[in-house]
Protein backbone atom coordinates (compact mmCIF):
# COMPACT_ATOMS: atom_id res chain seq x y z
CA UNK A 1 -1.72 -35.78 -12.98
CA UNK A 2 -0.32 -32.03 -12.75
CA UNK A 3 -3.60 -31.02 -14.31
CA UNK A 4 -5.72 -32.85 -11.72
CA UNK A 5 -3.53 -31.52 -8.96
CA UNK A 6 -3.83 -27.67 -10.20
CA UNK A 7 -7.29 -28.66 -10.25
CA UNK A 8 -7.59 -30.06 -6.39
CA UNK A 9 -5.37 -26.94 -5.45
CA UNK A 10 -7.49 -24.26 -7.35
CA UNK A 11 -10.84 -25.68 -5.37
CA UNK A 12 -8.42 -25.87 -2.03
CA UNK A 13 -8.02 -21.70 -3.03
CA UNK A 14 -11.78 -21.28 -3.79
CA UNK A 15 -13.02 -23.03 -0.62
CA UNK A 16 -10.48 -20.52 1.30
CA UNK A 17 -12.04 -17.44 -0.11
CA UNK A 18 -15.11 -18.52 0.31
CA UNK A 19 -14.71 -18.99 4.02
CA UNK A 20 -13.47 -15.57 3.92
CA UNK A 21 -17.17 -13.99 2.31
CA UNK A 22 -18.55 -16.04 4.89
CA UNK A 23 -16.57 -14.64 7.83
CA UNK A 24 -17.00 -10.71 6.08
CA UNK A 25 -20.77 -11.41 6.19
CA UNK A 26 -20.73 -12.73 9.58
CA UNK A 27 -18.90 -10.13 10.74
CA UNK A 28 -21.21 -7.61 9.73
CA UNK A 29 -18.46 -6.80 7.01
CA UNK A 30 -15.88 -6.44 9.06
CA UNK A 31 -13.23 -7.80 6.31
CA UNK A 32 -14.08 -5.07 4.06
CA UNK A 33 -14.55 -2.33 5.54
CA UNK A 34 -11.09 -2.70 6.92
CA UNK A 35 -8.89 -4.88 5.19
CA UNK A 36 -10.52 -5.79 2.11
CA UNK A 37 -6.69 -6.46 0.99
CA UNK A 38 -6.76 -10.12 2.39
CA UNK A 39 -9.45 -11.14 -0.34
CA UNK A 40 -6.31 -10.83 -2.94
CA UNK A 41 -4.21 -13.52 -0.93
CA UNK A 42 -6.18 -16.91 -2.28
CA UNK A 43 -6.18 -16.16 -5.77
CA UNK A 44 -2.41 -14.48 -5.62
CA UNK A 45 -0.91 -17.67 -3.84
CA UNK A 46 -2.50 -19.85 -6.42
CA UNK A 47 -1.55 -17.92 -9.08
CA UNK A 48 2.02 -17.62 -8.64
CA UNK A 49 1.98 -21.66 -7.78
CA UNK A 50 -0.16 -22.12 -11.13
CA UNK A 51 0.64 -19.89 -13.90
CA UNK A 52 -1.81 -17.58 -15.97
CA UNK A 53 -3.80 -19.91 -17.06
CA UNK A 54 -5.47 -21.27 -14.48
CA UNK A 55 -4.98 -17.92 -12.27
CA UNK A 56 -7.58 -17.05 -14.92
CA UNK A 57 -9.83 -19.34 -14.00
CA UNK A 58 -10.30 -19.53 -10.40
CA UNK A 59 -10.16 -15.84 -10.31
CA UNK A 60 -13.05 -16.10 -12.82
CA UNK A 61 -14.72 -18.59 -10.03
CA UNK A 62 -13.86 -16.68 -7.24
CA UNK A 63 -15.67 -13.45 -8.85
CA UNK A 64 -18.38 -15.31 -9.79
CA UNK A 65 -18.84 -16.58 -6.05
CA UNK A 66 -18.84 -13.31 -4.58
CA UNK A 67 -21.78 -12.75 -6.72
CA UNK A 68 -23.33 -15.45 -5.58
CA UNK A 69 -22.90 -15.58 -2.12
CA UNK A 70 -21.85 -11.75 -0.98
CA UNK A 71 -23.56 -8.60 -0.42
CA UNK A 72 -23.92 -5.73 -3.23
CA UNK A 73 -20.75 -3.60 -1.36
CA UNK A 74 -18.61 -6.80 -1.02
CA UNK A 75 -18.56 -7.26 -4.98
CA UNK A 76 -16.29 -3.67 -5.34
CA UNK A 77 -14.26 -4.95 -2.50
CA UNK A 78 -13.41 -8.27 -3.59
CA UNK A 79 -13.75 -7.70 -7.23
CA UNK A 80 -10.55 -5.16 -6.77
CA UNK A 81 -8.43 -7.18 -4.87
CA UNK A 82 -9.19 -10.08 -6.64
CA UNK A 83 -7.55 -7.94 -9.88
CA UNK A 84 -4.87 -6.81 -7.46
CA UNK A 85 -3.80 -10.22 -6.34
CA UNK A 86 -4.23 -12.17 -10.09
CA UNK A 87 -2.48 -9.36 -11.30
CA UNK A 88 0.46 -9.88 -8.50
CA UNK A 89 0.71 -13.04 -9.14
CA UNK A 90 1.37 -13.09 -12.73
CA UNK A 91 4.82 -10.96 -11.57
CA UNK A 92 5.34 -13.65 -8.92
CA UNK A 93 4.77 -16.34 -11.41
CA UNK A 94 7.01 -14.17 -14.17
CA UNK A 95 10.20 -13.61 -11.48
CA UNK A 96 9.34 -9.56 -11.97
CA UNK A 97 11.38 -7.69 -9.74
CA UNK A 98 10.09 -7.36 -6.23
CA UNK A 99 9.57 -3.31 -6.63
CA UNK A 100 8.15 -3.82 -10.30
CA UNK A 101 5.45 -5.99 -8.46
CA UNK A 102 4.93 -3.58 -5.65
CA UNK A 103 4.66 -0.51 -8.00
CA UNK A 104 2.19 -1.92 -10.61
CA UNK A 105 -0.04 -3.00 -6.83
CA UNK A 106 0.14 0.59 -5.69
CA UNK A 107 -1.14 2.13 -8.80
CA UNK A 108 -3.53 -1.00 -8.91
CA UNK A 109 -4.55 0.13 -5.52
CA UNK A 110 -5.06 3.92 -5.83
CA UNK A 111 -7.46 3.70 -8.80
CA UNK A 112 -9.26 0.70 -6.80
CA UNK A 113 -10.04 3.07 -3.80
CA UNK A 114 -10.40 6.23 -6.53
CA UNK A 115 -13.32 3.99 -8.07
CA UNK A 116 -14.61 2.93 -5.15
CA UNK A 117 -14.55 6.21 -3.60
CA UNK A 118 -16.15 7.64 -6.41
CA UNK A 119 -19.28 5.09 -6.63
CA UNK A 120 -20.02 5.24 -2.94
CA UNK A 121 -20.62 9.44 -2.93
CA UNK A 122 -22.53 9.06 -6.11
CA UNK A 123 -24.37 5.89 -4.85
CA UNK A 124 -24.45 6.94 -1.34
CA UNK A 125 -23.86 10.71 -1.06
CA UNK A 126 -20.85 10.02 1.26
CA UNK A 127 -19.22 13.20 2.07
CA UNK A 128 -15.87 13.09 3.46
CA UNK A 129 -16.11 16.53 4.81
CA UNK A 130 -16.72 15.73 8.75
CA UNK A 131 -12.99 13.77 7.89
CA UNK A 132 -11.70 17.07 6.44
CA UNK A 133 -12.55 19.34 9.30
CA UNK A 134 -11.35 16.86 11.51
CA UNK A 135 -7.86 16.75 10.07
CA UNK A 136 -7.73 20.82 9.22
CA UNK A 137 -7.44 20.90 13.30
CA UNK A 138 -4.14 19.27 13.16
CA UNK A 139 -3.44 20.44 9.73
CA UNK A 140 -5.01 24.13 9.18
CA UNK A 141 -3.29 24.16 5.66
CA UNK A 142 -4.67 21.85 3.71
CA UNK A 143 -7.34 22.38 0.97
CA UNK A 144 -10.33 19.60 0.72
CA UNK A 145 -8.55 18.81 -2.76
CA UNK A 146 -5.56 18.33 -1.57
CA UNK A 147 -7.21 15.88 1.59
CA UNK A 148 -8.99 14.26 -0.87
CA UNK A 149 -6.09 13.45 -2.98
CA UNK A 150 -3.64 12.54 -0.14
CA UNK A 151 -6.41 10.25 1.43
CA UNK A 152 -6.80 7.94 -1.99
CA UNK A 153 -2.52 7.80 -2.65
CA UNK A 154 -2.41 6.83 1.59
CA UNK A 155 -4.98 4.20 1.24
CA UNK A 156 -3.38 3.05 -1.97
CA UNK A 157 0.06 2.82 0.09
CA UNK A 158 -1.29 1.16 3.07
CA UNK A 159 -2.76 -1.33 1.08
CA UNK A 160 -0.26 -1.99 -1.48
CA UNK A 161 2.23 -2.69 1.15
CA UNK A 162 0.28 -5.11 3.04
CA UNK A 163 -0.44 -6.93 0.46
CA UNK A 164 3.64 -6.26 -1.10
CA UNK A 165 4.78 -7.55 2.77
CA UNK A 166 2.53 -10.12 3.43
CA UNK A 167 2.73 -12.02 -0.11
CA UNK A 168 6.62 -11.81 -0.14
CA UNK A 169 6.43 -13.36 3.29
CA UNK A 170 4.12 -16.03 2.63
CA UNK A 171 5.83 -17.15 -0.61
CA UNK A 172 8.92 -17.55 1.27
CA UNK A 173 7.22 -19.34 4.26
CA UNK A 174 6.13 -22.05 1.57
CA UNK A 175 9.45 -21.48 -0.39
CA UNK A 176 8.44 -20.76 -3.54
CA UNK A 177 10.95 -19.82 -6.74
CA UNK A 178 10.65 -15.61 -6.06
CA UNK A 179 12.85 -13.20 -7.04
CA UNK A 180 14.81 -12.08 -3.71
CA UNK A 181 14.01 -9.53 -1.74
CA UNK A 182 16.77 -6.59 -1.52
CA UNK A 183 18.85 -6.48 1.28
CA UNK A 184 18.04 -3.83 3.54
CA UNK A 185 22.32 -2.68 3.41
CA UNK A 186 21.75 -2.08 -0.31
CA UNK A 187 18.70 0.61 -0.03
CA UNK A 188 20.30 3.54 -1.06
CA UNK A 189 19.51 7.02 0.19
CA UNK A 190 20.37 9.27 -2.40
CA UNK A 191 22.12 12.36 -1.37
CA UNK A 192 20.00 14.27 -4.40
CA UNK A 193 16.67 13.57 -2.66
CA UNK A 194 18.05 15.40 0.75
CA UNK A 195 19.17 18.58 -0.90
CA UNK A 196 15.73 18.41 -3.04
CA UNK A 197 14.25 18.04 0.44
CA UNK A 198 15.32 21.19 1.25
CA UNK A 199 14.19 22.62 -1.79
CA UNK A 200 11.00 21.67 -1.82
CA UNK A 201 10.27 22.88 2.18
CA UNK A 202 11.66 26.16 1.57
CA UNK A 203 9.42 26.44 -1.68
CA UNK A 204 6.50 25.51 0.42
CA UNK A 205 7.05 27.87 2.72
CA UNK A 206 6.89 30.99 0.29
CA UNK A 207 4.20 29.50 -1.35
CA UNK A 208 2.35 29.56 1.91
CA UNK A 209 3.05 32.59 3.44
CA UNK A 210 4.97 34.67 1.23
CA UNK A 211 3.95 34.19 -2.08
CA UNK A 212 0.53 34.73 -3.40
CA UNK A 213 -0.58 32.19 -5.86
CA UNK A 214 -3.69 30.90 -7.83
CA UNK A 215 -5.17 28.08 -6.13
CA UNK A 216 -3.80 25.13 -8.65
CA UNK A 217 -0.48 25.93 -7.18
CA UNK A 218 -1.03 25.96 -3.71
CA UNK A 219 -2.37 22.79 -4.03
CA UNK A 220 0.39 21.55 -5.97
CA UNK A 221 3.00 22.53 -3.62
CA UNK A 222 1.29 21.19 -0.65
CA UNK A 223 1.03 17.43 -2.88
CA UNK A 224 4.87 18.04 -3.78
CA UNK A 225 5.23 18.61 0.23
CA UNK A 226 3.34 15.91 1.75
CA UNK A 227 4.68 13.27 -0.83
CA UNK A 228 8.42 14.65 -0.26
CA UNK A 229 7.16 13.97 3.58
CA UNK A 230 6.16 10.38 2.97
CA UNK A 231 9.60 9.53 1.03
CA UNK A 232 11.44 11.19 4.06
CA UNK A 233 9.70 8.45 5.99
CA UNK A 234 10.87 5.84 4.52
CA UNK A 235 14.38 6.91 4.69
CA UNK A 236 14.01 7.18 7.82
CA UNK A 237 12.38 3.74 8.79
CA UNK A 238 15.22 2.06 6.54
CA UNK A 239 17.43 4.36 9.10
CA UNK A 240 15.65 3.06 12.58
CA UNK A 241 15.84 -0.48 10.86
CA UNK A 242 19.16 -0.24 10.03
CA UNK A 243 19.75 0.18 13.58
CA UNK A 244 18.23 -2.70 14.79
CA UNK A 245 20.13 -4.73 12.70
CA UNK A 246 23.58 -3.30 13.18
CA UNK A 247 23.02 -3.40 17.09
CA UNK A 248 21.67 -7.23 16.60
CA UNK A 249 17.84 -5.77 17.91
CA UNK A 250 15.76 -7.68 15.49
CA UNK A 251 12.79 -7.42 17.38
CA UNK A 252 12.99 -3.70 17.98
CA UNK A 253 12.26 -3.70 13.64
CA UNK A 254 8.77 -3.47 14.22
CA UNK A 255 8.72 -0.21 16.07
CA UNK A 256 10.91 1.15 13.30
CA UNK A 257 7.92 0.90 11.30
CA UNK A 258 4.92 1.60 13.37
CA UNK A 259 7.03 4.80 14.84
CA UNK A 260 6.66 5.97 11.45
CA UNK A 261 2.63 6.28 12.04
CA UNK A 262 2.82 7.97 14.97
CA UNK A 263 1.60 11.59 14.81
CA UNK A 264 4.51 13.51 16.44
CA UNK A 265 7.36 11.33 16.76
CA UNK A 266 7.07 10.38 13.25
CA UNK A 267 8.94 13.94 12.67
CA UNK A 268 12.04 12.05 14.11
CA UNK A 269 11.81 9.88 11.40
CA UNK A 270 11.38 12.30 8.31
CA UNK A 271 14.33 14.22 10.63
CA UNK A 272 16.85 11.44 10.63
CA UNK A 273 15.38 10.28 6.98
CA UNK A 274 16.73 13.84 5.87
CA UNK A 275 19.83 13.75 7.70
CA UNK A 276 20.98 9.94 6.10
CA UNK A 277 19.82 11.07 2.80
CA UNK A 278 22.49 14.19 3.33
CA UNK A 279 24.87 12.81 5.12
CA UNK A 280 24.91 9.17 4.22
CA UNK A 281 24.56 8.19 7.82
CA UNK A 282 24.35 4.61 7.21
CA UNK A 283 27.76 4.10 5.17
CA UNK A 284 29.83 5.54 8.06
């Protein structure tokens, strides 16, 4: 009886993701190109529900589909976040910790778009150089390595927390046995990563225009920087967030996030990101 319900549930999953290649190619590939992420959802729901086991085999099904019945760029897509989500799933089904999961999807997810990447300029002769000279205007620093780098870890990001968000969400929409997700009160902001903060801008800044150094390490330091940048921004949404919540302004949450995005303002955020990680604004 369980078998024949796993059964009913995995073709209930299949159908889904089918309607999805439909919709991509109907679209003119709309799902793909811009949130190819959603293809891991089917088989990562049914997984966790399901076990390994027969994860394994509608994942197996759903590949197989996409060969079947989507277009020669949609089998990279899916194929990837088809691993992504089985792969998810197995932590969902396993009661891995929430962060364990997310981790494991953003390393998942860089060398996804790092493949990809790398089989569309050899396929293709994509050349991200129009993006480059585009961003140099805002940021005359940066080295084309150093773009190119930053642009597969974002991507990763982005995608590993939509996927991180949206499956934690859903599986406690249809209350499923999940480990918890952390309170926001206990996300620490470690006092260590402010001071290296410091640290790490000042080095920059010799490197830059002080210092002269071989190439490697320029673009080292500007990695270091821009990473150190991203963790500031976190802090600092966690900050804004906290906010919300201590003033009772749920609904404000959302621009705690998205301000984080915004070129400009977003420097508020790595600002008061630095200052709770110093000053442990949040405890007070």
């Amino acid at each position: 009886m369980i078998k024949t319900k796993q059964i009913t549930k995995g073709a209930m999953v299949c159908a889904i993701y089918g309607a999805l290649l439909f919709l991509n190619q109907q679209s003119a590939l709309m799902i793909e190109s811009s949130a190819s992420w959603i293809f891991a959802f089917p088989v990562l729901i049914y997984t966790a529900m399901s076990g390994i086991k027969m994860g394994t085999l509608v994942t197996a099904c759903m590949g197989l589909m996409t060969m079947f019945f989507g277009g020669f760029t949609t089998w990279f897509y899916s194929w990837t976040s088809l691993l992504i989500g089985f792969i998810y799933g197995v932590g969902v089904f396993k009661h891995a910790k929430n962060m364990t999961n997310f981790i494991i999807c953003f390393i998942l997810s860089i060398i996804a778009n790092l493949c990809i990447i790398l089989l569309w300029s050899t396929l293709f002769g994509i050349d991200f150089y129009e993006d480059f000279r585009m961003i140099s205007q805002y940021i005359p620093f940066i080295s084309l390595k150093v773009f190119t780098y930053l642009m597969i870890g974002l991507l990763g990001l982005l995608q590993a927390l939509c996927i991180h968000l949206v499956a934690l969400m859903v599986c406690l929409r249809m209350h499923m046995d999940i480990v918890p997700p952390q309170p926001l009160s206990k996300v620490q902001s470690p006092r260590w990563v402010g001071i290296g903060s410091i640290v790490v801008w000042i080095a920059f800044f010799f490197v830059q225009n002080v210092i002269e150094c071989p190439t490697g390490i320029v673009d080292l330091a500007q990695v270091i920087f821009f990473v150190d940048c991203t963790l500031l921004l976190y802090f600092g949404v966690v900050y804004f967030m906290s906010l919300c919540i201590k003033h009772q302004k749920k609904k404000w949450s959302f621009l705690s996030i998205f301000g984080a995005f915004v070129p400009g303002l977003n420097l508020l955020w790595m600002f008061m990101g630095e200052l709770d990680c110093l000053l442990q604004l949040r405890k007070e």
